[in-house]
Structures are given as structure tokens and as C-alpha cells.
N, C-alpha and C. Protein backbone atom coordinates (compact mmCIF):
# COMPACT_ATOMS: atom_id res chain seq x y z
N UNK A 1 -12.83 -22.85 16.10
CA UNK A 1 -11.42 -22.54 16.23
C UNK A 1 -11.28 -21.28 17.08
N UNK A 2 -10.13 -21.49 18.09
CA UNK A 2 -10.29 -20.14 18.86
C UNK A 2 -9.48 -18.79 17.96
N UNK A 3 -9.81 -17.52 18.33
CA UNK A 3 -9.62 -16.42 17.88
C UNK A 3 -7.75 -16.58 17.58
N UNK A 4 -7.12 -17.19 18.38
CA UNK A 4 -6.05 -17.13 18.15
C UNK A 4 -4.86 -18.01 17.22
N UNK A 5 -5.88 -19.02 17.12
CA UNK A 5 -5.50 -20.14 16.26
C UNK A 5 -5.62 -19.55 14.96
N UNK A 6 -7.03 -18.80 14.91
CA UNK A 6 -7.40 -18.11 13.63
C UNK A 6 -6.85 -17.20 13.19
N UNK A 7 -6.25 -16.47 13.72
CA UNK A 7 -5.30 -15.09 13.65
C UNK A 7 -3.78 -15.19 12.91
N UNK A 8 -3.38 -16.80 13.95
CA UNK A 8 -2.46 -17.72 13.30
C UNK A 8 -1.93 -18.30 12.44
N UNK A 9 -3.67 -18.53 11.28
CA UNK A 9 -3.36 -19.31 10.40
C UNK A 9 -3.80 -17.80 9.16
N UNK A 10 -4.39 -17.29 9.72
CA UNK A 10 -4.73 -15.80 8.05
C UNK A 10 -3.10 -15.30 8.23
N UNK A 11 -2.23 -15.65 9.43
CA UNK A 11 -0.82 -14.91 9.24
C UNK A 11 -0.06 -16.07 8.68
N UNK A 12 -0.21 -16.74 8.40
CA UNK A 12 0.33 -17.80 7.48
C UNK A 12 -0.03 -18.00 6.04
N UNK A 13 -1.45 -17.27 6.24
CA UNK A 13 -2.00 -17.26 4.59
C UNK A 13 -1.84 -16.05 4.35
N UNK A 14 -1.65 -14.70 4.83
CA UNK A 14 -1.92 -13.63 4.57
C UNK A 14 -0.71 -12.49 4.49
N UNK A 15 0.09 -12.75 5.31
CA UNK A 15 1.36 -12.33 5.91
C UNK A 15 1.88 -11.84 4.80
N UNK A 16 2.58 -12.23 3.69
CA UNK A 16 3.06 -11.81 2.08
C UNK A 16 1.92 -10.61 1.72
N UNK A 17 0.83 -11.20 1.23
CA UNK A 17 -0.14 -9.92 0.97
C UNK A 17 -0.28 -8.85 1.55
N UNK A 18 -0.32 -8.50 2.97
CA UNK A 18 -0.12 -7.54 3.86
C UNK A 18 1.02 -7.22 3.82
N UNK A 19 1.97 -7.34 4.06
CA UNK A 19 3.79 -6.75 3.62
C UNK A 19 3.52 -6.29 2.45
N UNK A 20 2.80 -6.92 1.36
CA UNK A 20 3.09 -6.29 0.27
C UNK A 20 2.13 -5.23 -0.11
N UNK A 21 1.50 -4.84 0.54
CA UNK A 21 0.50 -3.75 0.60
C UNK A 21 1.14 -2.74 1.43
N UNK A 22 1.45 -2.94 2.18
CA UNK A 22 1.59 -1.79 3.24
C UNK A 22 3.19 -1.50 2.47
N UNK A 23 4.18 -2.00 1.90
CA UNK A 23 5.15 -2.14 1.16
C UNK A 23 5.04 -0.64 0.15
N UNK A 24 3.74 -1.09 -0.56
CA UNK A 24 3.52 -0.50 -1.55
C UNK A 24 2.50 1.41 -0.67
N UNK A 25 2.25 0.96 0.18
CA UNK A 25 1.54 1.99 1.05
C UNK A 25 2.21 3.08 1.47
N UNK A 26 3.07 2.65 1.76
CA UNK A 26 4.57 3.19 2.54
C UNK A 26 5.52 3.57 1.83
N UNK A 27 5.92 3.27 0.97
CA UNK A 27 7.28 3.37 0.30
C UNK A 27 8.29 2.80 0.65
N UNK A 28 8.47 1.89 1.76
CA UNK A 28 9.47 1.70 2.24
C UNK A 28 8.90 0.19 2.46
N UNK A 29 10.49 -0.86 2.52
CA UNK A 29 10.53 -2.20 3.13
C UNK A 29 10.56 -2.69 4.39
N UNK A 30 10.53 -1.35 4.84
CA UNK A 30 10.94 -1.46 6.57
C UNK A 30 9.00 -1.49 6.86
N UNK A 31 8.40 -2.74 7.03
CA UNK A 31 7.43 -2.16 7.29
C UNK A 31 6.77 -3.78 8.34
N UNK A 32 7.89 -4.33 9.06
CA UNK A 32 7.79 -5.77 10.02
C UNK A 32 6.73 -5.20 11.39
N UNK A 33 6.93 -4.00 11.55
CA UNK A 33 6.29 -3.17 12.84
C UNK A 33 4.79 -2.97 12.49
N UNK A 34 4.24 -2.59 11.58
CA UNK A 34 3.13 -2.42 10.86
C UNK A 34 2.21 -3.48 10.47
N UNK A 35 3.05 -4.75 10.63
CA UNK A 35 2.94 -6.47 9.75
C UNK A 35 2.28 -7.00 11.23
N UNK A 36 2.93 -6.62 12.54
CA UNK A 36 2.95 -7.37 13.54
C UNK A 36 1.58 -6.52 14.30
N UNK A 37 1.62 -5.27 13.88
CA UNK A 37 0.55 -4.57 14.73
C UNK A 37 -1.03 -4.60 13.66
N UNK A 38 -0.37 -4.92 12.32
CA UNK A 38 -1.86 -5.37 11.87
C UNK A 38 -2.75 -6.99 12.71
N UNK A 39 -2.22 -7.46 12.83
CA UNK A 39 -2.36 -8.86 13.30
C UNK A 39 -2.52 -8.84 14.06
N UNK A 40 -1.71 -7.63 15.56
CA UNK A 40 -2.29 -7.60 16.70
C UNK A 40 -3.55 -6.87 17.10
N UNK A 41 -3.98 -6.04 16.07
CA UNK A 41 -5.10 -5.58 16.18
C UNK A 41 -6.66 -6.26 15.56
N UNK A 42 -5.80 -7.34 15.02
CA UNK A 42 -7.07 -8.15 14.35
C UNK A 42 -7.13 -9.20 15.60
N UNK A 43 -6.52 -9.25 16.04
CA UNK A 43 -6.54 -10.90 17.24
C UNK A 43 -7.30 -9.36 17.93
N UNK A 44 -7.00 -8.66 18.63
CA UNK A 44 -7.87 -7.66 19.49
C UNK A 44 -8.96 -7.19 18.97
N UNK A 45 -9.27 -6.96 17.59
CA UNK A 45 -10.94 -7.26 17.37
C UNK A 45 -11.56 -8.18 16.39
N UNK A 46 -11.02 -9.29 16.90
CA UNK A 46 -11.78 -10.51 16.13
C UNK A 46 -12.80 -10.58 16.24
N UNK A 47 -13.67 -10.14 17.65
CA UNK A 47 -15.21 -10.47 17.77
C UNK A 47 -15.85 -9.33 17.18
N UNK A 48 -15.34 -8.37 16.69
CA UNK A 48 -15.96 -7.69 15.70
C UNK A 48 -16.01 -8.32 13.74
N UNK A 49 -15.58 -9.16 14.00
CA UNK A 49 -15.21 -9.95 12.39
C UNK A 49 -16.32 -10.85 11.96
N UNK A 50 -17.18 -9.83 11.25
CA UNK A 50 -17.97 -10.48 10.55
C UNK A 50 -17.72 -12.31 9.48
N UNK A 51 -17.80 -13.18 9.96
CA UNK A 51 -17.12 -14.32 9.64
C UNK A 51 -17.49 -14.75 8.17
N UNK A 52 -18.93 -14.05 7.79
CA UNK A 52 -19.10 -14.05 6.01
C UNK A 52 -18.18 -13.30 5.13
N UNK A 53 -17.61 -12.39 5.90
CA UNK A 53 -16.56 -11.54 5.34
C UNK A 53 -15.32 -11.61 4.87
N UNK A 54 -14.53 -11.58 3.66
CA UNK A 54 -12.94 -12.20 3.57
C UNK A 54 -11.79 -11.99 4.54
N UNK A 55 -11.48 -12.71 4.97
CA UNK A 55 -10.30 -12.51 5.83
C UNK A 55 -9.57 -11.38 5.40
N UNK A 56 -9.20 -11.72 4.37
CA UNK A 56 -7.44 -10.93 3.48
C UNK A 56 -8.42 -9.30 3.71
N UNK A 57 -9.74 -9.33 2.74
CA UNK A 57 -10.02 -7.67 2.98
C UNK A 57 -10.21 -6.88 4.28
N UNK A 58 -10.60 -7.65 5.40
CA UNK A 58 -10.78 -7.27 6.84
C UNK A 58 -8.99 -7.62 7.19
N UNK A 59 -8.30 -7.79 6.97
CA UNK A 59 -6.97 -7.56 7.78
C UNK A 59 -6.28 -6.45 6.36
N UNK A 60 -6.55 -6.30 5.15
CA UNK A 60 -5.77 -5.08 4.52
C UNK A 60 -6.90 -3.71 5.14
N UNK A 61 -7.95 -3.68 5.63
CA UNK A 61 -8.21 -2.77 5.76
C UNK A 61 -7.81 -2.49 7.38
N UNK A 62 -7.46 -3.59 8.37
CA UNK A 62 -6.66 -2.87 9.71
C UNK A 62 -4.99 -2.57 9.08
N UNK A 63 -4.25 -3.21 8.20
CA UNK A 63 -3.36 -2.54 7.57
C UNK A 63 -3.32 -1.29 6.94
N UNK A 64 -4.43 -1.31 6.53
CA UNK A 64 -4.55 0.96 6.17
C UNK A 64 -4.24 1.81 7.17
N UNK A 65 -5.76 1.22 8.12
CA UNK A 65 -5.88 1.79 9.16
C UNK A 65 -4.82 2.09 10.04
N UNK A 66 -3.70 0.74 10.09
CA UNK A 66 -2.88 0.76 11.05
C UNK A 66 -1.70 1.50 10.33
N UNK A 67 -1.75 1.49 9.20
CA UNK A 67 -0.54 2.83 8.56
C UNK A 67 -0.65 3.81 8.55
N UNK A 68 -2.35 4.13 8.59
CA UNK A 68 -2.72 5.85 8.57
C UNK A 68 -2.44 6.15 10.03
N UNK A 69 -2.93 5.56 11.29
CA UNK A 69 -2.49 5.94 12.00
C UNK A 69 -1.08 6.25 12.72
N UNK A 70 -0.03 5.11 12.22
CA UNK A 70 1.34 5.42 12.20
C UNK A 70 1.88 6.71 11.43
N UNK A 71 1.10 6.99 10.71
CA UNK A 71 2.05 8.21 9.66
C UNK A 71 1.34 9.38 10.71
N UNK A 72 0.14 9.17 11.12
CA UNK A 72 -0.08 10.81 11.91
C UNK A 72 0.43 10.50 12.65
N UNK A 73 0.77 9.50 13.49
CA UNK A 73 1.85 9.99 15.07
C UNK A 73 3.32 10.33 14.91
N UNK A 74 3.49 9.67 13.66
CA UNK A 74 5.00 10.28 13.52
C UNK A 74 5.06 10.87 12.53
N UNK A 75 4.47 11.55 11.80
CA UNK A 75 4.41 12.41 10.07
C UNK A 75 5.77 11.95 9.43
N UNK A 76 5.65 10.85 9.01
CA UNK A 76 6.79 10.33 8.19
C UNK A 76 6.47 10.42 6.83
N UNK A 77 5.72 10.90 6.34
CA UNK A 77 5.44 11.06 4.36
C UNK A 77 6.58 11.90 4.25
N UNK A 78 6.96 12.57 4.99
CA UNK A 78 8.21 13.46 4.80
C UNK A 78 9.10 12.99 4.39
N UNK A 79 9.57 12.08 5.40
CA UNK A 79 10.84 11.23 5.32
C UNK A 79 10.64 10.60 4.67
N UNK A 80 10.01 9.73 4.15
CA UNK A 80 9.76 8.78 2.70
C UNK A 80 9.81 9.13 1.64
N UNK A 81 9.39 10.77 1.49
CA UNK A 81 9.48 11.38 0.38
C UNK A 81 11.68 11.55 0.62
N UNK A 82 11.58 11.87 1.40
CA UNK A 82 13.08 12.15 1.60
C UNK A 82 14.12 10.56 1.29
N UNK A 83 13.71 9.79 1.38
CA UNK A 83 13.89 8.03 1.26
C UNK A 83 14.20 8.21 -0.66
N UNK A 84 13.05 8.45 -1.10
CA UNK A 84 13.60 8.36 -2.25
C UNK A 84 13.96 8.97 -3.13
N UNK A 85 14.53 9.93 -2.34
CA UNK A 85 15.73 11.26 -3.37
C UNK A 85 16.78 10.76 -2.68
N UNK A 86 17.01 9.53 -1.45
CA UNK A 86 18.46 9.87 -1.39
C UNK A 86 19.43 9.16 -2.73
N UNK A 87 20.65 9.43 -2.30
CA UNK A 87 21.25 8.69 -3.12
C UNK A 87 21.72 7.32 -3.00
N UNK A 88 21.65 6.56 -4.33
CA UNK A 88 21.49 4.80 -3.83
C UNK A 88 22.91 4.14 -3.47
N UNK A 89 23.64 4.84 -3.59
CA UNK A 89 24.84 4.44 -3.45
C UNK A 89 24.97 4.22 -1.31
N UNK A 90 24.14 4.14 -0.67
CA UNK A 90 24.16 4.14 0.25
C UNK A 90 23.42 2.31 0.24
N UNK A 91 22.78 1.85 -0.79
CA UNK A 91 22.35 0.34 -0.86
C UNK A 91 23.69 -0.17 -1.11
N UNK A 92 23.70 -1.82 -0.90
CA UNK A 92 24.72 -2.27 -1.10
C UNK A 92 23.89 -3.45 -2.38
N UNK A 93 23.14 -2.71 -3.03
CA UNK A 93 23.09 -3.22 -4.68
C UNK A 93 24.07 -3.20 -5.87
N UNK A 94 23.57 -4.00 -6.55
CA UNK A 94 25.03 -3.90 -7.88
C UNK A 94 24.07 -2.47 -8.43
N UNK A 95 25.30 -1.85 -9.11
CA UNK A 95 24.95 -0.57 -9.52
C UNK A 95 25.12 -0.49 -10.54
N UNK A 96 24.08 -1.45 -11.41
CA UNK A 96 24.09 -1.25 -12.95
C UNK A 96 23.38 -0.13 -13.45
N UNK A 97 23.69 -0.07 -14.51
CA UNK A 97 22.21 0.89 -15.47
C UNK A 97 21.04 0.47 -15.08
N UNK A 98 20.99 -0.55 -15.44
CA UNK A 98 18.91 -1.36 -15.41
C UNK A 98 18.54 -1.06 -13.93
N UNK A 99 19.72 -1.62 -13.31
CA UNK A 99 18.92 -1.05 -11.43
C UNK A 99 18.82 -0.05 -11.39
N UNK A 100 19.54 1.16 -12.08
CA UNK A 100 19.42 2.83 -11.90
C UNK A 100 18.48 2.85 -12.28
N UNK A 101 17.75 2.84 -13.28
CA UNK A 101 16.82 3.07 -14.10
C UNK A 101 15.07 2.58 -13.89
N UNK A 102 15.45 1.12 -13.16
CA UNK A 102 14.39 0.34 -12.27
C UNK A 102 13.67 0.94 -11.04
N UNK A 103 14.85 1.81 -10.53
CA UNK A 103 14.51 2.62 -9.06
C UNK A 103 14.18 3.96 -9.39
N UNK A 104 14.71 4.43 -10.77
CA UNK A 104 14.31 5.58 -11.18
C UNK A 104 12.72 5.93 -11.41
N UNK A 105 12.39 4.69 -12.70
CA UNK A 105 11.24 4.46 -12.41
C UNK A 105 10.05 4.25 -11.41
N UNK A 106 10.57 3.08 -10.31
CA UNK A 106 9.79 3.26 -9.53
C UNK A 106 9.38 4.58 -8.76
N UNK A 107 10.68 5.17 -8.39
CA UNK A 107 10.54 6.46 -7.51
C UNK A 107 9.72 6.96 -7.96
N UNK A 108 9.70 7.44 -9.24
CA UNK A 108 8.72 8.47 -10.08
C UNK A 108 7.29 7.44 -10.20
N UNK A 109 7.39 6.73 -10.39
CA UNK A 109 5.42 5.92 -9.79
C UNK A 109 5.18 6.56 -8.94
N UNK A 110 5.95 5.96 -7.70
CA UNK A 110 5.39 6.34 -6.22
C UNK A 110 5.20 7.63 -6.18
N UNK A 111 6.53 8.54 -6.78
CA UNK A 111 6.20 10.17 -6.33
C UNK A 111 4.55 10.61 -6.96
N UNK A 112 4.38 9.59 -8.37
CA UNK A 112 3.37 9.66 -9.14
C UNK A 112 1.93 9.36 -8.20
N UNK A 113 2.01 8.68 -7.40
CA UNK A 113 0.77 7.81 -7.17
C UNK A 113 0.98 8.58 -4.89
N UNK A 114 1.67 8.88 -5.05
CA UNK A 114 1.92 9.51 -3.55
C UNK A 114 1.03 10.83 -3.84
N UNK A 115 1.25 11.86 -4.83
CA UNK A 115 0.85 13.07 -5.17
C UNK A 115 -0.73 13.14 -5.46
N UNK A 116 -1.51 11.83 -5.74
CA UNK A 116 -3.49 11.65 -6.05
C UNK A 116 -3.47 11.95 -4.82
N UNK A 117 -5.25 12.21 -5.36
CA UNK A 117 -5.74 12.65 -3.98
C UNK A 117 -5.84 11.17 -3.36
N UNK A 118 -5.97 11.22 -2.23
CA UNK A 118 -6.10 9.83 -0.83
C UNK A 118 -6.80 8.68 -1.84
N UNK A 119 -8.08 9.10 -1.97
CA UNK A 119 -9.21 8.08 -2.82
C UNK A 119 -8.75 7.79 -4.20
N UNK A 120 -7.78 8.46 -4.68
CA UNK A 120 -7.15 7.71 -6.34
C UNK A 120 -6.16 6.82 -5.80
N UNK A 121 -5.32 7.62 -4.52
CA UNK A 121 -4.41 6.87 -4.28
C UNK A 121 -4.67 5.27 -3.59
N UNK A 122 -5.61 5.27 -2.86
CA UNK A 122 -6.04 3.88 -1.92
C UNK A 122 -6.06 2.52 -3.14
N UNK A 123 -7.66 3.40 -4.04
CA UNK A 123 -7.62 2.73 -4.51
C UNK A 123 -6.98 1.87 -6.14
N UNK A 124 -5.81 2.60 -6.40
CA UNK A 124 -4.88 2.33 -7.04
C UNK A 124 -3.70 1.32 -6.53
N UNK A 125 -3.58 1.38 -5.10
CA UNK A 125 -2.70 0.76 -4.06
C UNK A 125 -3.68 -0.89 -3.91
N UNK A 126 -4.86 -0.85 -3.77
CA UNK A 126 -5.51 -2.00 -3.47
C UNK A 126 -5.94 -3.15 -4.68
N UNK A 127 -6.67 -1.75 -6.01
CA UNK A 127 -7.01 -2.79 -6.70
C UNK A 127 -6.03 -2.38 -7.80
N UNK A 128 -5.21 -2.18 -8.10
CA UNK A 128 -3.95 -1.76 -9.22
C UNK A 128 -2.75 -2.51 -8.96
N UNK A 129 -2.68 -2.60 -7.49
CA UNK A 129 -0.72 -3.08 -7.04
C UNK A 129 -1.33 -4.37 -6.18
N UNK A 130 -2.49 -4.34 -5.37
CA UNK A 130 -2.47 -5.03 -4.67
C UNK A 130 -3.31 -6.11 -5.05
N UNK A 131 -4.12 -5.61 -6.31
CA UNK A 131 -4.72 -7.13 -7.14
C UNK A 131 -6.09 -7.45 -6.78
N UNK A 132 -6.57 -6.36 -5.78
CA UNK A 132 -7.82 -6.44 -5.37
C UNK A 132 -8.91 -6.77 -6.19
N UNK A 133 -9.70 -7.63 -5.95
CA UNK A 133 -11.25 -7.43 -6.85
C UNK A 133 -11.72 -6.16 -6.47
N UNK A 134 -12.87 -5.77 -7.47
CA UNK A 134 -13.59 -4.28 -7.10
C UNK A 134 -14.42 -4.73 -5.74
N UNK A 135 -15.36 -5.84 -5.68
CA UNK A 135 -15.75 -6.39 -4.30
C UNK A 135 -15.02 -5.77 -3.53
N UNK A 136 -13.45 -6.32 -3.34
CA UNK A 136 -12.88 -7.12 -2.27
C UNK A 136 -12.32 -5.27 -2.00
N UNK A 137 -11.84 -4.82 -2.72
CA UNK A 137 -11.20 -2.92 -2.70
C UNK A 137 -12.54 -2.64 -2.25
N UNK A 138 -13.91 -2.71 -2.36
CA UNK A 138 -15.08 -2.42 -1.97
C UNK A 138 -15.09 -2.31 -0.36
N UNK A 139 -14.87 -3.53 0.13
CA UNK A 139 -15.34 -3.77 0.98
C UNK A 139 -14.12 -3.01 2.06
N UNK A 140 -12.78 -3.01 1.47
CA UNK A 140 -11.75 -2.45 2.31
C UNK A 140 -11.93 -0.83 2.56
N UNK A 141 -12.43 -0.45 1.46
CA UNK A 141 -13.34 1.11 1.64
C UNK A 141 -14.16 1.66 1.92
N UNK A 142 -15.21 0.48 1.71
CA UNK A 142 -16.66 0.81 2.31
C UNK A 142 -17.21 1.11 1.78
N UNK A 143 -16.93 1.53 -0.22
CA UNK A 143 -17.44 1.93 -1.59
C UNK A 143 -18.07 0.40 -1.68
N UNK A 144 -19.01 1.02 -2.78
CA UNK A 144 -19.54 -0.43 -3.87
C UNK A 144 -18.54 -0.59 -4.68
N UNK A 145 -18.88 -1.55 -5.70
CA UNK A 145 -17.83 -1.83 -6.71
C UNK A 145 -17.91 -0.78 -7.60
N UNK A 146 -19.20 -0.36 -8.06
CA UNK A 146 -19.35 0.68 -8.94
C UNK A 146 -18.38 1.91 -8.90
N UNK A 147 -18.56 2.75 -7.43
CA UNK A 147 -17.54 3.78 -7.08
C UNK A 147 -15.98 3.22 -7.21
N UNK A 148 -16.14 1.83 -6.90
CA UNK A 148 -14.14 1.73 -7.35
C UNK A 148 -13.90 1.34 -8.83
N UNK A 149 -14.88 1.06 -9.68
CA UNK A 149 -14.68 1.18 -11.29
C UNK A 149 -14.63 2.15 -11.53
N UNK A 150 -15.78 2.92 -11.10
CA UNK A 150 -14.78 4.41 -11.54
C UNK A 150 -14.35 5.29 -10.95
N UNK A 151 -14.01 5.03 -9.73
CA UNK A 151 -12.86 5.73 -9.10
C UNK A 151 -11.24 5.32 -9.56
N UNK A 152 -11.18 3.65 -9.88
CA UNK A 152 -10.06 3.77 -10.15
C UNK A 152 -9.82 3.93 -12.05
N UNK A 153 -10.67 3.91 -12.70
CA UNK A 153 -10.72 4.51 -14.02
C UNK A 153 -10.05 5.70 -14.21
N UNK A 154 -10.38 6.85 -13.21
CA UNK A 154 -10.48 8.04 -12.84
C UNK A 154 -8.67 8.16 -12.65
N UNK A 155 -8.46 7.38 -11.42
CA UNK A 155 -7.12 7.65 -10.63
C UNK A 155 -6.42 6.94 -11.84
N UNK A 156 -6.81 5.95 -12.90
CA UNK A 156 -5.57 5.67 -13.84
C UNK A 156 -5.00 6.69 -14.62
N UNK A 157 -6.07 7.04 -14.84
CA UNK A 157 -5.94 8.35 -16.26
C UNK A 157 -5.50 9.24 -15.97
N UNK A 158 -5.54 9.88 -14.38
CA UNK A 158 -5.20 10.76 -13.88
C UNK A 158 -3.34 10.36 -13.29
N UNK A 159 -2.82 9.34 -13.21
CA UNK A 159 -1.91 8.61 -13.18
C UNK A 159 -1.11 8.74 -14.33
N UNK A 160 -1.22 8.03 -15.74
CA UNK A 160 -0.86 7.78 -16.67
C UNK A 160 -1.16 9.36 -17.09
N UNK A 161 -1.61 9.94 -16.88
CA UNK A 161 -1.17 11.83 -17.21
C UNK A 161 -0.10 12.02 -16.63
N UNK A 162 -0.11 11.90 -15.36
CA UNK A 162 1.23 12.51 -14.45
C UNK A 162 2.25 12.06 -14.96
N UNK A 163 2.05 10.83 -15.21
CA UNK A 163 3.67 10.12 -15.69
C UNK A 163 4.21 10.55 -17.33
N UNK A 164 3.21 10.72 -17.98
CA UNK A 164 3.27 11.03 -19.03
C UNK A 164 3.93 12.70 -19.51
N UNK A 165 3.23 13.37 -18.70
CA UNK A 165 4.11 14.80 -18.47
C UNK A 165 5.40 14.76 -18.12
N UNK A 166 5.89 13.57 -17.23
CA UNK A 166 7.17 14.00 -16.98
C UNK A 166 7.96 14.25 -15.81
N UNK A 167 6.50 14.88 -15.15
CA UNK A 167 7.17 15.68 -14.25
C UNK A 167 7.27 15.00 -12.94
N UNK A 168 7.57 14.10 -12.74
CA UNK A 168 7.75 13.23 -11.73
C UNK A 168 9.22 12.97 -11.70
N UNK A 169 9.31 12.02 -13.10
CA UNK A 169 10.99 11.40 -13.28
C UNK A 169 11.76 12.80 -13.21
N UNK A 170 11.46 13.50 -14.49
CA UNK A 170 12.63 14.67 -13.80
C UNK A 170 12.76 15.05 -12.46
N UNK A 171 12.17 15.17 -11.83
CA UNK A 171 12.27 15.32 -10.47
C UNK A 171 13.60 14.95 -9.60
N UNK A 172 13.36 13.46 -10.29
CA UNK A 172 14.34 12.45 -9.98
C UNK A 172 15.34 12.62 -10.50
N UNK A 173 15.63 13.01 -11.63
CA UNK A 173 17.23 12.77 -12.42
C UNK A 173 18.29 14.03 -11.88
């Protein structure tokens, strides 16, 4: 199958999983630019693609790649952090309690899981949100499985502290 046919069809199988990673990477839904340049950078190094290798983990790891490098050219953690203090009344959501409270929550995750260091945070994003096997988070890091059992052991506890203190949601309210 040529490189492009192939590229074609992991964006037909893969496309959801990658949005929803980089989704969760980002903070933000706006993330179609990131979706299109992961894919274009995998069709541009396909002949580097080890073919024993999983598709999905070799295109979430040019999705890292391709977010880490978007956030240093434009230092947007700023503005994302700034994304979710604004106020929601600028969505055109119903503005119940449960949605206040849904976004409240989330915010305070993310502010939660934005604030680990890089390596709690990755791999909390891959094998926590994104459902990764320890393999498959392995291989997107370049760790064994061992280092992501307990790396992400590590980043839970260290997680479920933060949230537990508090000091996140207040932040928010």
C-alpha cells in the first residue's frame, strides 16, 4: 500500500483518538490545525515508520511532538491558562448548575494536571485520559512499561493530592 493510502486510512482509524489527545493536551477544542499537521508529518516521515510498530502510538507521539512544538513558537500555555478563567457566559451553552459545576471541575483537573512536572503530566494525558497501555505510553515516550507504572502511580498520587487540597478549584470559584 502506498504511503499515502496508508496515512489515509490510520486518519480514518485514528483521527478521534488524536483530537482527543491533543484535546486533552491543550486544553482547548480548537485543535483541527494540530489534527492536520500531525498527519502531515506522518505522510512526511513514513519511511521512518517502523511497520512492527502501532500506528495509533507512532502518530500520538508526532501529536506531542507536533503540540510541543506549536506551544514554543507561539507560548500559548498562557492563553489557555487564560481560556479557562474566562467567563462562560461568553459559550452559547445552557447555563445550568451541573454545566457550572462540570466546567468547574474540569478546569480545576486541567489547572491540576497542567501544574505536574512534564513526565507526570504526559504520562497521565496518555495512559490516564488517553487509555494508553503501559506498552503503548511506553513506546510514545521511549520509557519501558516499568518507568510508566510507576511514573504514573507517582503522577496519580501526586494528582489526587492536588485536588484534594483544594487549591486548584478555589482558584476557580
Amino acid at each position: 500500500m502506498e504511503p499515502a493510502q496508508k496515512i489515509e486510512k490510520w486518519f480514518i482509524q485514528y483521527e478521534k483518538d488524536i483530537t482527543q489527545y491533543l484535546v486533552y493536551f491543550t486544553g482547548t477544542t480548537d485543535v483541527e490545525d494540530l489534527v492536520q499537521d500531525t498527519f502531515l508529518r506522518a505522510f512526511q516521515a513514513y519511511d521512518q515508520y517502523r511497520h512492527d510498530a502501532n500506528p495509533k502510538t507512532w502518530l500520538i507521539s508526532i501529536a506531542r511532538n507536533t503540540a510541543i512544538d506549536y506551544f514554543r513558537k507561539k507560548s500559548v500555555w498562557h492563553k489557555i491558562k487564560k481560556l479557562l478563567d474566562q467567563d462562560t457566559s461568553q459559550r452559547n451553552e445552557a447555563k445550568t448548575e451541573e454545566v457550572l459545576l462540570k466546567k468547574i471541575e474540569f478546569a480545576g483537573l486541567y489547572k491540576a494536571i497542567n501544574q505536574l512536572k512534564p513526565n507526570y503530566r504526559d504520562v497521565i494525558l496518555l495512559k490516564g485520559i488517553s487509555e494508553l497501555s503501559s506498552r503503548e505510553t511506553g513506546q510514545v515516550l521511549g520509557w519501558s512499561e516499568n518507568k510508566v507504572n510507576v511514573t504514573f502511580y507517582r503522577a496519580v498520587k501526586k494528582l489526587n493530592q492536588r485536588l484534594k487540597d483544594g487549591e486548584h478549584i478555589e482558584q476557580i470559584i
